[in-house]
C-alpha atoms as a PDB file:
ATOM      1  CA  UNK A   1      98.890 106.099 118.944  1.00  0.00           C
ATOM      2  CA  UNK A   2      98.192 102.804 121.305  1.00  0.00           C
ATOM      3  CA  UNK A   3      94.932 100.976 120.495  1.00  0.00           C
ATOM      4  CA  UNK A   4      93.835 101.951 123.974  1.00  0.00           C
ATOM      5  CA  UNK A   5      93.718 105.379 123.404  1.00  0.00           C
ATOM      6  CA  UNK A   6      92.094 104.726 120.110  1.00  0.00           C
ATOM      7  CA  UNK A   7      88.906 102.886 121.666  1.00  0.00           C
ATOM      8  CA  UNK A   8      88.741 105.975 124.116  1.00  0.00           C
ATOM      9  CA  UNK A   9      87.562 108.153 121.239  1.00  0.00           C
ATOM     10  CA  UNK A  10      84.390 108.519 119.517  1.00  0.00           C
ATOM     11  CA  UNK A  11      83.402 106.991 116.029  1.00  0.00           C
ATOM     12  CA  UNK A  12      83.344 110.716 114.387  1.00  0.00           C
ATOM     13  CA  UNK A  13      86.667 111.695 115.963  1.00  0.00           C
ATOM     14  CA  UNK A  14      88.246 107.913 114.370  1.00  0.00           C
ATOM     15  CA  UNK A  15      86.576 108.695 110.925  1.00  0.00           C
ATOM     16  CA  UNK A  16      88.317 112.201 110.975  1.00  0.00           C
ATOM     17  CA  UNK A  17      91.623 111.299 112.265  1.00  0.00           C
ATOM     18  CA  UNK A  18      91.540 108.494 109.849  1.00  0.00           C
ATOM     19  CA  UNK A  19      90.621 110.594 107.067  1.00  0.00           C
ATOM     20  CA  UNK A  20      93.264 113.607 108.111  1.00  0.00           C
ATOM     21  CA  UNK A  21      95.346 110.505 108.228  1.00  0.00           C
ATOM     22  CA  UNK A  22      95.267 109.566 105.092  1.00  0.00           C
ATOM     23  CA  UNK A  23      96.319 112.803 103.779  1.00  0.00           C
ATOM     24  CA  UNK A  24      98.928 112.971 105.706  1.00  0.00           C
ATOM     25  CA  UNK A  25      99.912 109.756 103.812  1.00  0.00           C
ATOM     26  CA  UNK A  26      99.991 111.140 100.847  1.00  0.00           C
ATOM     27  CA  UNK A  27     101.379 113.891 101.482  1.00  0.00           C
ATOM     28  CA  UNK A  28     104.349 111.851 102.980  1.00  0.00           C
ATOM     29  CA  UNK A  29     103.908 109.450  99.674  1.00  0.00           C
ATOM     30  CA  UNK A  30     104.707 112.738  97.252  1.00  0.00           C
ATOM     31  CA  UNK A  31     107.440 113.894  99.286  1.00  0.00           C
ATOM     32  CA  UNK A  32     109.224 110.490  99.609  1.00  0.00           C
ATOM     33  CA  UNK A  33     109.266 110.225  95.781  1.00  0.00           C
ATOM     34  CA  UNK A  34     110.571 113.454  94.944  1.00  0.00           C
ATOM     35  CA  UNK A  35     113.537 111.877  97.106  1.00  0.00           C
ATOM     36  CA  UNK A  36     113.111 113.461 100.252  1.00  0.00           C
ATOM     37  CA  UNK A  37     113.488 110.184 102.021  1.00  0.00           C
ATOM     38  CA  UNK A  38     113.060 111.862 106.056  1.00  0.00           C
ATOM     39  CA  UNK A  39     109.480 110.697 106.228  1.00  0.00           C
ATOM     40  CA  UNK A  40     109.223 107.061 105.696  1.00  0.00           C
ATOM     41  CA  UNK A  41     109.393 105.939 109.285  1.00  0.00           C
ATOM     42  CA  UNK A  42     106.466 108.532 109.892  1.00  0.00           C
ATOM     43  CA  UNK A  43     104.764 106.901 107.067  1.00  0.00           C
ATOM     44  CA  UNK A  44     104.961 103.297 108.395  1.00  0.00           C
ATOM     45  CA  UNK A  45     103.615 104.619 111.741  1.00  0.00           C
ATOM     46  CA  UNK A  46     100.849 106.642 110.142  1.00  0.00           C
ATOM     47  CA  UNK A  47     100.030 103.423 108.385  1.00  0.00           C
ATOM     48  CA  UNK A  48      99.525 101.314 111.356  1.00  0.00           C
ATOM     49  CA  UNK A  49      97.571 103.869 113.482  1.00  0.00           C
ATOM     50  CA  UNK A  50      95.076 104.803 110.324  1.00  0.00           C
ATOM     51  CA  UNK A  51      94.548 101.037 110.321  1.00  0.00           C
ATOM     52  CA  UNK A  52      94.135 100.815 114.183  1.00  0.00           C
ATOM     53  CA  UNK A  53      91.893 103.585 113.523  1.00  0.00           C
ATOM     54  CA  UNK A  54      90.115 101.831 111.044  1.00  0.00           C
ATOM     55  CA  UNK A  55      89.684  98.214 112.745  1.00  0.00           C
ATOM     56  CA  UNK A  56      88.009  99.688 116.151  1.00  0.00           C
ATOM     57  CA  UNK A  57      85.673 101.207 113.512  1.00  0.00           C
ATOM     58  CA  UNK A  58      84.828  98.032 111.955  1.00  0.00           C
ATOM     59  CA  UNK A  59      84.509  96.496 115.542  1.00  0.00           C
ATOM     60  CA  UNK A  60      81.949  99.056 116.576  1.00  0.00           C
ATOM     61  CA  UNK A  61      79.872  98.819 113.672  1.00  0.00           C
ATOM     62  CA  UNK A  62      79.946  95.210 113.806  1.00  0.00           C
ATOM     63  CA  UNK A  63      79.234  94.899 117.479  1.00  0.00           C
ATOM     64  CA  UNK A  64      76.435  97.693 116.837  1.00  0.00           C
ATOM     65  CA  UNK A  65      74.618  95.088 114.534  1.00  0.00           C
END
């Protein structure tokens, strides 16, 4: 997901698509070491769009204070 799109959405919709995110992660994280190896270029990208995610939240709550 582009940063753009990112700052489009609301702070509740970033916390939960960081959160569903994140299990997605480790879901990926389980997989990949039971040797099914498929999902570790969807678990780099997850990685960098939960922390997109997760620095326009830290921007808003700073800028909010």
């Amino acid at each position: 997901m582009k940063a753009d799109k990112i700052r489009e959405l609301d702070a509740n919709e970033l916390r939960k698509q960081a959160t569903d995110s994140a299990e997605q992660m480790f879901r990926l994280k389980f997989q990949m070491s039971m040797g099914q190896t498929d999902g570790l270029k969807k678990y780099r990208q997850l990685r960098k769009d939960r922390a997109r995610m997760l620095t326009v939240l830290a921007e808003r709550e700073k800028g909010s204070k």
